[in-house]
C-alpha atoms as a PDB file:
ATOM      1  CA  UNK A   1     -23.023  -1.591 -18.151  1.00  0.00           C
ATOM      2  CA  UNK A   2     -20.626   0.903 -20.384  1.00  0.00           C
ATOM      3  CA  UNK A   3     -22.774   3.347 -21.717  1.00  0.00           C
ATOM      4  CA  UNK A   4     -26.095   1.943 -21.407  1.00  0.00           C
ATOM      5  CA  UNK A   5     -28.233   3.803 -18.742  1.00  0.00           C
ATOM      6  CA  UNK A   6     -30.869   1.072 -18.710  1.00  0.00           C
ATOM      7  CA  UNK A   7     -30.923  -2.741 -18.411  1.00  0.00           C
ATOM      8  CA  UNK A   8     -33.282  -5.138 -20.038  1.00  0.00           C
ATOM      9  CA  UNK A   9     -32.782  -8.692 -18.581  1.00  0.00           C
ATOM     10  CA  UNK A  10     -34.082 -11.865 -20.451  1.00  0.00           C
ATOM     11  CA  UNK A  11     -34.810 -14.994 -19.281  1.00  0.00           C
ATOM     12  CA  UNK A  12     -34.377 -18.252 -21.268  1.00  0.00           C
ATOM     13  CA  UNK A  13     -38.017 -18.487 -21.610  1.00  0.00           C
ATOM     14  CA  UNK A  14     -38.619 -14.963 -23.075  1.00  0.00           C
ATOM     15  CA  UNK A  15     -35.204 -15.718 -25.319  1.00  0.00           C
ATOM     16  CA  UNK A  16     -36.696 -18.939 -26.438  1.00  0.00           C
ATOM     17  CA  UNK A  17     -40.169 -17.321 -27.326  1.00  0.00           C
ATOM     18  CA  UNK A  18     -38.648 -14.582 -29.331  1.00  0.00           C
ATOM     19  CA  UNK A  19     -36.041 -16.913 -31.353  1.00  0.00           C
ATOM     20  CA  UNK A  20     -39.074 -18.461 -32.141  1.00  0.00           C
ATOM     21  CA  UNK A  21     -41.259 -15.558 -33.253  1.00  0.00           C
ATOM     22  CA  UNK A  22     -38.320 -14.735 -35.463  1.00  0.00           C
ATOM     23  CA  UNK A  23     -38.718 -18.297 -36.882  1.00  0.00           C
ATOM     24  CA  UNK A  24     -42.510 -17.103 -37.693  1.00  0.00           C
ATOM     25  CA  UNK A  25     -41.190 -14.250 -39.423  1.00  0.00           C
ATOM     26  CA  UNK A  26     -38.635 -16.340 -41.496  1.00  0.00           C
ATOM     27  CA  UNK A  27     -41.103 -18.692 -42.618  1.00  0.00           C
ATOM     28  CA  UNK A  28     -42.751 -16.306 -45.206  1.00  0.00           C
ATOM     29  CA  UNK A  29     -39.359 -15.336 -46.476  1.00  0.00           C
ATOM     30  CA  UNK A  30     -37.558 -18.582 -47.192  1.00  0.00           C
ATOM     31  CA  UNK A  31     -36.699 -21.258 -47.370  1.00  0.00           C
ATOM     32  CA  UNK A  32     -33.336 -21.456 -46.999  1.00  0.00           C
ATOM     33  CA  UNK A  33     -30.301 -22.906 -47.662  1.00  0.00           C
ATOM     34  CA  UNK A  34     -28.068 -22.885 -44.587  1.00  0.00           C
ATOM     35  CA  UNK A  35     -27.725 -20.093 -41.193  1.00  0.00           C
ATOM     36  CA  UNK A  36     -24.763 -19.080 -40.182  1.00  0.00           C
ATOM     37  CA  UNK A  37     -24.617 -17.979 -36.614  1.00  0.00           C
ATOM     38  CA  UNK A  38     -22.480 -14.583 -35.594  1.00  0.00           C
ATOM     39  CA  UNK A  39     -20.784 -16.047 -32.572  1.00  0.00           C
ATOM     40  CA  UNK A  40     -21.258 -16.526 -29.483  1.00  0.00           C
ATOM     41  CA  UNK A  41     -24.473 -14.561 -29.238  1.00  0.00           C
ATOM     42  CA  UNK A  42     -25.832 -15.633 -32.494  1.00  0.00           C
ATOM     43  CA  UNK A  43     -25.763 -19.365 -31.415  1.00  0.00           C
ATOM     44  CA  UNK A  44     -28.946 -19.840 -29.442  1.00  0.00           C
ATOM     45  CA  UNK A  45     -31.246 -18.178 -31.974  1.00  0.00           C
ATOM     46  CA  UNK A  46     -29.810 -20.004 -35.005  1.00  0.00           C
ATOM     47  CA  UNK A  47     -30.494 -22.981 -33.388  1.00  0.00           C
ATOM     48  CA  UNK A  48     -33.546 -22.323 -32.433  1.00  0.00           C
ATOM     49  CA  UNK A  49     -34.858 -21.017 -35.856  1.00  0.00           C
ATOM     50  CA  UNK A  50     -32.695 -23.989 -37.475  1.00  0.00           C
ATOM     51  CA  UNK A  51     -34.855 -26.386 -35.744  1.00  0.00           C
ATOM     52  CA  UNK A  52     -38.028 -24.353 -36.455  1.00  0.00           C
ATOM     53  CA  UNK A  53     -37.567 -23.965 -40.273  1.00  0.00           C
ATOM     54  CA  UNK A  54     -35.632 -27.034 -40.406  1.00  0.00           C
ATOM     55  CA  UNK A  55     -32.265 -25.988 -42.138  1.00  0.00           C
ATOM     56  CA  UNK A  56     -29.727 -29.006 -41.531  1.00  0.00           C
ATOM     57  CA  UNK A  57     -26.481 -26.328 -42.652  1.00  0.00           C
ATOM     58  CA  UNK A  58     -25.133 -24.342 -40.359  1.00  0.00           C
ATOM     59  CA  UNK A  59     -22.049 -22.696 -39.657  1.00  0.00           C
ATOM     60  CA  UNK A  60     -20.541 -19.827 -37.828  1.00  0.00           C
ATOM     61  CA  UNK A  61     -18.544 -16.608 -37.944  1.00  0.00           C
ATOM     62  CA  UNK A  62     -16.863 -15.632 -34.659  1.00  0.00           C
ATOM     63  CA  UNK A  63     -16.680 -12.013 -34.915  1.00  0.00           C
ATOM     64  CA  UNK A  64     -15.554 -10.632 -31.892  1.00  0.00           C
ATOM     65  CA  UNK A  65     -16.560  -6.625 -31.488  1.00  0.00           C
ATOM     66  CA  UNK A  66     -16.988  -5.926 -28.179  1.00  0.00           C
ATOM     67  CA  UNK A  67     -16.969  -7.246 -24.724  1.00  0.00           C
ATOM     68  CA  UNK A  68     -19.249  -6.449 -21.628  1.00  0.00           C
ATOM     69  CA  UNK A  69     -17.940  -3.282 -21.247  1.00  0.00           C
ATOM     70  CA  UNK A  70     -16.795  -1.228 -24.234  1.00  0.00           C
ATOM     71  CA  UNK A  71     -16.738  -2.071 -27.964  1.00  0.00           C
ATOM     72  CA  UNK A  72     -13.667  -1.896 -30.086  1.00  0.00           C
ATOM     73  CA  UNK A  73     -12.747  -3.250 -33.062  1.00  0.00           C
ATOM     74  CA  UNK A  74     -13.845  -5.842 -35.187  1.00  0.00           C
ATOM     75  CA  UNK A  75     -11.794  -8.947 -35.256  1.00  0.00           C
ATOM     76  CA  UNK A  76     -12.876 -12.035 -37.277  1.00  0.00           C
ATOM     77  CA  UNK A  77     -11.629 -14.878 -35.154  1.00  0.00           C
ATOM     78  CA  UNK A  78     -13.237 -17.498 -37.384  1.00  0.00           C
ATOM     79  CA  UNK A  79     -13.881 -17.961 -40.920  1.00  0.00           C
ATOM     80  CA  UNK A  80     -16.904 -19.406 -42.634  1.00  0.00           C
ATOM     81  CA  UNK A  81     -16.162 -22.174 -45.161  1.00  0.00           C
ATOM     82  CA  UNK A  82     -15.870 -22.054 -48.801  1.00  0.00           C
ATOM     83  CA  UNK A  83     -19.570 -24.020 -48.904  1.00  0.00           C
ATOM     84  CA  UNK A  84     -21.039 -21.547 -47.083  1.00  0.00           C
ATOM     85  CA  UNK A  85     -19.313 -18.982 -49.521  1.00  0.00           C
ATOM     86  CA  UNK A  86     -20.347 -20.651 -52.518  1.00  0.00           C
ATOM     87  CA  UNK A  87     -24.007 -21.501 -51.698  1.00  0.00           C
ATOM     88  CA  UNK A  88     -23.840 -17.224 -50.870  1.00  0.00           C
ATOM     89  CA  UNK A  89     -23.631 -16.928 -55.048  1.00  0.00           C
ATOM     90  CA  UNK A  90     -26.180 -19.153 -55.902  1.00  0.00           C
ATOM     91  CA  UNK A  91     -28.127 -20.159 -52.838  1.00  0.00           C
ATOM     92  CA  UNK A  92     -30.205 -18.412 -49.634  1.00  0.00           C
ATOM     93  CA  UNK A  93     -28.066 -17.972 -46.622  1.00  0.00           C
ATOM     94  CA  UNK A  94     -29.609 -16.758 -43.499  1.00  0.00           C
ATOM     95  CA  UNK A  95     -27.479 -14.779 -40.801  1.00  0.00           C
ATOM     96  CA  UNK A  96     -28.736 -15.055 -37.057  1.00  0.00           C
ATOM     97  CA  UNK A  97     -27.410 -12.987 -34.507  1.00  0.00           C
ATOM     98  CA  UNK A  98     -28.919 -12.080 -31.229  1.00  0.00           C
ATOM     99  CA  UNK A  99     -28.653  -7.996 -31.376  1.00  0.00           C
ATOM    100  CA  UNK A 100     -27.697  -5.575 -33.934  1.00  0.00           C
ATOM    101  CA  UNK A 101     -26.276  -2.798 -32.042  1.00  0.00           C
ATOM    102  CA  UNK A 102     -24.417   0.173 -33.724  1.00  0.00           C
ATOM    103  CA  UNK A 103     -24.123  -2.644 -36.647  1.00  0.00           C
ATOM    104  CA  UNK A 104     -20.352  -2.697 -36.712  1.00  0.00           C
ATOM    105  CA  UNK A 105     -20.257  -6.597 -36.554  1.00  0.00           C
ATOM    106  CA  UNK A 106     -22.858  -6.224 -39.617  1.00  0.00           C
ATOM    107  CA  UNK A 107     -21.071  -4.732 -41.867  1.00  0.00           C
ATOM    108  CA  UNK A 108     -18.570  -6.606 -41.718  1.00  0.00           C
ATOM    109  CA  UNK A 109     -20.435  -9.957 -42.094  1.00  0.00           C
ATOM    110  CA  UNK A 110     -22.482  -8.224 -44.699  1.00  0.00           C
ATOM    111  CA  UNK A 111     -19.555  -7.818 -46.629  1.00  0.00           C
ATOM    112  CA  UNK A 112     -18.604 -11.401 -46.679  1.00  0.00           C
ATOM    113  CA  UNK A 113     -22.071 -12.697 -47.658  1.00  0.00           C
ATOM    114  CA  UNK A 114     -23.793 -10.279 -49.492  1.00  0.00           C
ATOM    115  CA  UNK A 115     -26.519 -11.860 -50.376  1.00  0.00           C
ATOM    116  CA  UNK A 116     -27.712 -13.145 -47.367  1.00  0.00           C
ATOM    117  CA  UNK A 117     -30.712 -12.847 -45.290  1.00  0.00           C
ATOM    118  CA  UNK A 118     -29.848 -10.810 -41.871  1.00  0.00           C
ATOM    119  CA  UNK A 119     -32.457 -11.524 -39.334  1.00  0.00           C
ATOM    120  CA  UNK A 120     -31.706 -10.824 -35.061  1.00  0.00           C
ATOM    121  CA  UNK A 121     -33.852 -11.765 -32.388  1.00  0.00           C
ATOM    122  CA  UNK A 122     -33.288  -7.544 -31.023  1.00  0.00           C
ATOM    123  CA  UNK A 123     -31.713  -4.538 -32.703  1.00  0.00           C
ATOM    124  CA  UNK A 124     -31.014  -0.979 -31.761  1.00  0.00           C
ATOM    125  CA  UNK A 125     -31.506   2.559 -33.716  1.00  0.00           C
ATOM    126  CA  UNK A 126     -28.211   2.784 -35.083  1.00  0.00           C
ATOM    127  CA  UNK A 127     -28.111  -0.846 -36.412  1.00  0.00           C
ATOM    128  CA  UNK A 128     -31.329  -1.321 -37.457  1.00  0.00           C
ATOM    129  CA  UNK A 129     -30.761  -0.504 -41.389  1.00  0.00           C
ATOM    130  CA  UNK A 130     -28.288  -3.020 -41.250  1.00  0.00           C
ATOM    131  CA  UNK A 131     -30.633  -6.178 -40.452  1.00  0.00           C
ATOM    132  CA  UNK A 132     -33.565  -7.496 -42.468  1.00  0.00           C
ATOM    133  CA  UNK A 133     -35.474  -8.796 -40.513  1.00  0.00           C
ATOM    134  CA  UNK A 134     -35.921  -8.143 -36.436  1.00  0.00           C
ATOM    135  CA  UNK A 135     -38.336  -9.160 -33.740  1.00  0.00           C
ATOM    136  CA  UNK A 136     -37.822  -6.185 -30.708  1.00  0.00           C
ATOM    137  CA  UNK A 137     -36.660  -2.492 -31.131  1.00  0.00           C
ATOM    138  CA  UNK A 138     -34.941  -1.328 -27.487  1.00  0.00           C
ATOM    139  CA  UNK A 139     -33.185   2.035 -27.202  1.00  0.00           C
ATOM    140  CA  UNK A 140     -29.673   2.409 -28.202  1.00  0.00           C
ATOM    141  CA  UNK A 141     -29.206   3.527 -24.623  1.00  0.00           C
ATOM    142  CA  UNK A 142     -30.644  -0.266 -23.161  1.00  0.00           C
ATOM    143  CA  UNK A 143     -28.037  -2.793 -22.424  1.00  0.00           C
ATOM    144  CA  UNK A 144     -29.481  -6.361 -22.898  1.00  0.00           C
ATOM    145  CA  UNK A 145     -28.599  -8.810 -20.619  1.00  0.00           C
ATOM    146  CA  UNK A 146     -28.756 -12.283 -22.552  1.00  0.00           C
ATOM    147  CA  UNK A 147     -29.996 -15.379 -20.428  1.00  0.00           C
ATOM    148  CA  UNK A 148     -26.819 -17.050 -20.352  1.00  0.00           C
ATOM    149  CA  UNK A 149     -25.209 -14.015 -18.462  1.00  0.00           C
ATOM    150  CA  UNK A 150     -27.282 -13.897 -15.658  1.00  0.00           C
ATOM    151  CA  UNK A 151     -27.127 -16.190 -12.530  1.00  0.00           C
ATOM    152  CA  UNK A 152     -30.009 -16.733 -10.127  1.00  0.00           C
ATOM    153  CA  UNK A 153     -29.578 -14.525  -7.366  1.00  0.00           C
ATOM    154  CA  UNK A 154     -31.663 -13.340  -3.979  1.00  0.00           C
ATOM    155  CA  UNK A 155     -33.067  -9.810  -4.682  1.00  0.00           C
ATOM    156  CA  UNK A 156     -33.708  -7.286  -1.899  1.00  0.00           C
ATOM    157  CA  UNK A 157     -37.188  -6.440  -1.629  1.00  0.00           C
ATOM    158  CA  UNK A 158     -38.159  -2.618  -3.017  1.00  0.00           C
ATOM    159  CA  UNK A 159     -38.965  -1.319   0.241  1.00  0.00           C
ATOM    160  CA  UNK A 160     -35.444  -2.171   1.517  1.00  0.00           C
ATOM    161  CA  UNK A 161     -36.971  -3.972   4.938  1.00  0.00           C
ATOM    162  CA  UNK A 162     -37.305  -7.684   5.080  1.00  0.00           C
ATOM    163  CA  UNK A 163     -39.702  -7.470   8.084  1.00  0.00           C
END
């Protein structure tokens, strides 16, 4: 868990509801032009709220900043495309992620599209001020775990005693 002293797990149906509260949120605020996902955990909201506000353009940025253990630094390992670029100066570009955290990977993607529209489904104290628009607040000290890291598994009962 790194740093993080407490865990927040989310299933696919509590991910899926709170893409789609974000959506909500969006709605007032558009439209817009085209999302562009931070990958990987960026994916699953943006095409979620895609679908819900019903933008047919979207790319990606694979930004890679940190992995389940300790963050580092920030590597772009994929590019967005001139389009995307372009509609930045003259259009309304929304950014999806699924977590701001210390707002690191932000930054940097703020600096490549400033003009966008950063909306994630969670965020954290210290990356807060870097996002628009958010759905959940958790402690900077809370390590999410995303549905599509967890695995079904048998949990021992509280007590300890399966008598």
């Amino acid at each position: 868990m790194g740093t993080a002293d407490k865990s927040f797990p989310v299933s696919w149906d509590q991910f899926h509801r709170d893409s789609r509260a974000l959506a909500w949120r969006l709605m007032n605020i558009g439209p817009f032009d085209a999302i562009v996902a931070i990958t990987r955990g960026g994916l699953v909201p943006a095409a979620i709220v895609a679908r819900e506000l019903n933008i047919r353009v979207v790319d990606c940025i694979s930004v890679k900043s940190y992995d389940h253990t300790n963050q580092g630094e920030i590597n772009i390992l994929k590019h967005l495309s001139t389009d995307i670029l372009e509609m930045d100066r003259n259009g309304k570009i929304l950014i999806i992620d699924d977590l701001v955290d210390t707002g690191a990977t932000a930054r940097v993607v703020r600096e490549i599209l400033p003009n966008a529209h950063f909306a994630t489904v969670y965020a954290k104290p210290l990356g807060n001020e870097m996002v628009d628009t958010f759905i959940t607040e958790v402690s900077q000290d809370t390590w999410i775990y995303f549905p599509w890291d967890l695995d079904v598994t048998y949990a021992e009962p509280i007590s300890g005693s399966t008598d």
